[in-house]
Structure formats: structure tokens, C-alpha cells
N, C-alpha and C. Protein backbone atom coordinates (compact mmCIF):
# COMPACT_ATOMS: atom_id res chain seq x y z
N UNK A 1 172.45 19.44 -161.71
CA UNK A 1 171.10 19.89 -161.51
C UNK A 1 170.62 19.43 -160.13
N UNK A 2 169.59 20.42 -159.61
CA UNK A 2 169.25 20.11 -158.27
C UNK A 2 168.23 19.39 -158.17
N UNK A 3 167.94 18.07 -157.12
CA UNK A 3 166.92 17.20 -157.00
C UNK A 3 165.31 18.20 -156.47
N UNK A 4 164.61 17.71 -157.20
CA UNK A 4 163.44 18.49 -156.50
C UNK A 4 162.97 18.83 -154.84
N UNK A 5 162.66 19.00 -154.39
CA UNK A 5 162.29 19.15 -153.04
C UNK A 5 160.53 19.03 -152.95
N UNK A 6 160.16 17.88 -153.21
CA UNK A 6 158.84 17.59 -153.24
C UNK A 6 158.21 17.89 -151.99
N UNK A 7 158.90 18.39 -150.44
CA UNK A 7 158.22 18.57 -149.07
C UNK A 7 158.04 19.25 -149.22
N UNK A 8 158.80 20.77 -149.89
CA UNK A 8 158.72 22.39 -150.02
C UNK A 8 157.50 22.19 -150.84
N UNK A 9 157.14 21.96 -151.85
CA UNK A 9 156.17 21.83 -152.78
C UNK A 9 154.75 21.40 -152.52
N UNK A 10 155.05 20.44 -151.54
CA UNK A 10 153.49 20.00 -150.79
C UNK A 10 153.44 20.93 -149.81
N UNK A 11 154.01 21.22 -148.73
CA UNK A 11 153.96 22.32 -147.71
C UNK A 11 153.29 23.66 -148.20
N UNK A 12 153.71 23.86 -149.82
CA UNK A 12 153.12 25.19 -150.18
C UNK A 12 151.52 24.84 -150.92
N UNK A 13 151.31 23.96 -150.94
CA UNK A 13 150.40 23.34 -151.54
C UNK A 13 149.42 23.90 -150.72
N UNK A 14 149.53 22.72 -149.47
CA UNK A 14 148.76 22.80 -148.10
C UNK A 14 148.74 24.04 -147.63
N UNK A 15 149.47 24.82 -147.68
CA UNK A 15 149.03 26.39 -147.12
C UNK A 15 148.49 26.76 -147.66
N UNK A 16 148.67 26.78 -149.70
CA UNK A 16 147.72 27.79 -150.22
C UNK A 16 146.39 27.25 -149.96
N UNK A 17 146.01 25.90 -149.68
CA UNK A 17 144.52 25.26 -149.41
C UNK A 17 144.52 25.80 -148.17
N UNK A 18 144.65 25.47 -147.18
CA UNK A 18 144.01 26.23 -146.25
C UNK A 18 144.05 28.10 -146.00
N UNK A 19 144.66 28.47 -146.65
CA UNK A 19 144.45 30.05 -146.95
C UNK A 19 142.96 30.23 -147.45
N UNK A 20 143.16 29.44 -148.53
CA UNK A 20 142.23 29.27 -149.30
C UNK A 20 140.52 29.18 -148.58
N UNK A 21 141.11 27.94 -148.16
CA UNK A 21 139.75 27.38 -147.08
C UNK A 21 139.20 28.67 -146.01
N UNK A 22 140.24 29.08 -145.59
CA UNK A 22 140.08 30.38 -144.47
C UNK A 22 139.51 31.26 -144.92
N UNK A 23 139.88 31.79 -145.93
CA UNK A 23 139.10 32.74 -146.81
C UNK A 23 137.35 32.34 -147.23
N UNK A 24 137.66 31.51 -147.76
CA UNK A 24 135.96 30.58 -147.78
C UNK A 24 135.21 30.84 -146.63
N UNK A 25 135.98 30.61 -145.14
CA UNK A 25 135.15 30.13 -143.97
C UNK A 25 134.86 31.93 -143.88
N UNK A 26 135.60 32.93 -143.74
CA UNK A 26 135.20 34.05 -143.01
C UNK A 26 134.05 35.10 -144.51
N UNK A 27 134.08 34.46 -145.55
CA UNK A 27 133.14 35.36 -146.45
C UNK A 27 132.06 34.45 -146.10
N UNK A 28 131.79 33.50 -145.83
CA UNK A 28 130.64 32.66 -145.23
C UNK A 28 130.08 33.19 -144.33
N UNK A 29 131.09 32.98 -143.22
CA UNK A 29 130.61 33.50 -141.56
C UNK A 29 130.30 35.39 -141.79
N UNK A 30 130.85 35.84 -142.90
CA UNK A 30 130.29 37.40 -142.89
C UNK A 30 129.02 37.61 -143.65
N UNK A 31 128.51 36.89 -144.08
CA UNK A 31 127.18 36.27 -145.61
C UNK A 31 125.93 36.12 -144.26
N UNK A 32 126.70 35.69 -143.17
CA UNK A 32 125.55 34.84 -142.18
C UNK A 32 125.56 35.86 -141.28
N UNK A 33 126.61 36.85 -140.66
CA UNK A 33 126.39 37.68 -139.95
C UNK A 33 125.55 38.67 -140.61
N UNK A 34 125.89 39.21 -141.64
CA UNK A 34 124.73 40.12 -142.07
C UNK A 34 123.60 40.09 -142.24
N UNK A 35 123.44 38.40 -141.90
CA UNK A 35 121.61 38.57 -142.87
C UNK A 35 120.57 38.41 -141.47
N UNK A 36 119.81 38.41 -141.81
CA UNK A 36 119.19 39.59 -140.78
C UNK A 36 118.00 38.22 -140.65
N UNK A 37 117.46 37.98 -139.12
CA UNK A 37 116.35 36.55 -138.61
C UNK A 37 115.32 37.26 -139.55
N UNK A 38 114.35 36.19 -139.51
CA UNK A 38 113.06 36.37 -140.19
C UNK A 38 112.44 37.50 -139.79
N UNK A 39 112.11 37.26 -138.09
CA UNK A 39 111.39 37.94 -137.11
C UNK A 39 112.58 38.72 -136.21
N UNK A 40 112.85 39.97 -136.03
CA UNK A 40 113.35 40.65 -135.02
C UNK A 40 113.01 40.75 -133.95
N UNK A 41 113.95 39.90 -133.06
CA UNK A 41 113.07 40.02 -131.19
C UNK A 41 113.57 41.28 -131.15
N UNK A 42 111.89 41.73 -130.18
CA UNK A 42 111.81 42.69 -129.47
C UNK A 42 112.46 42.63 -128.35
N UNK A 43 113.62 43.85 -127.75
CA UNK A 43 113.98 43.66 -126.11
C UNK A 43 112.78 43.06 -125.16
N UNK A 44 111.56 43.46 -125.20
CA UNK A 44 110.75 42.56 -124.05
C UNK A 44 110.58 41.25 -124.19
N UNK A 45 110.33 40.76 -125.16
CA UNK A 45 110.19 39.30 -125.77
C UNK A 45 111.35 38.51 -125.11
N UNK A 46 110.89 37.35 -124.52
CA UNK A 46 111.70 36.16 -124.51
C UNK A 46 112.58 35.67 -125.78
N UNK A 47 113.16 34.92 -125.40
CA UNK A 47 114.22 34.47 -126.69
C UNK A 47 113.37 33.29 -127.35
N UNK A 48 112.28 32.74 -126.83
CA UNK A 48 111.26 31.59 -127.82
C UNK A 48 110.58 32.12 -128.50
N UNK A 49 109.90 33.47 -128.21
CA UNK A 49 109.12 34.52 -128.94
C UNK A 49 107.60 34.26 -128.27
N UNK A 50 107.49 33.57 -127.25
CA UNK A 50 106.39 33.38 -126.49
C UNK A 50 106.12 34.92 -125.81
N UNK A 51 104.62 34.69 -125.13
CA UNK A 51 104.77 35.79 -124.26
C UNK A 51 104.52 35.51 -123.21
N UNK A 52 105.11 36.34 -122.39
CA UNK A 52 105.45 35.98 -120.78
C UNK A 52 104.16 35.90 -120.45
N UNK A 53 103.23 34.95 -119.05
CA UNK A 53 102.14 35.15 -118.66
C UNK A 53 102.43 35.77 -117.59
N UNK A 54 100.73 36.93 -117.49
CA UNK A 54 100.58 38.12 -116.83
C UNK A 54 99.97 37.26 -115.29
């Protein structure tokens, strides 16, 4: 009988976790891209939402 290979076994471990993890990170980062700021800047508007003085 063959001795186990406990490195093969952790190695696959650790990939399926970070597959795993990867998958987590990009349905996150797509959850956050879609959702939409409170307030929509207007193209004229500054990026603070102040308004420019005249």
C-alpha cells in the first residue's frame, strides 16, 4: 500500500481556499461596483460637491 502524500493534499487544500477566497473577493467587488453613490455628481460639480465661486 502506498504512503499518503499529505503535501499533494494540503496544496489542494490551499488552492481550493483561495479559489474560494477569489471568488468571494470579485462577487464583492461586483455588489460594490453596481451600487450606485447616494448623490450622483453632476459633470459640472466638483468632486466635494461644493460649488465653484462665481
Amino acid at each position: 500500500m502506498a504512503a499518503p502524500n499529505y503535501a499533494f493534499e494540503k496544496r489542494q487544500r490551499d488552492l481550493a481556499k483561495k479559489q474560494k477566497q477569489e471568488e468571494k473577493r470579485r462577487k464583492k467587488a461586483a455588489q460594490t461596483e453596481g451600487r450606485k453613490p447616494d448623490e450622483p455628481q453632476q459633470p459640472g460639480q466638483p468632486a466635494g460637491g461644493e460649488q465653484e465661486p462665481k
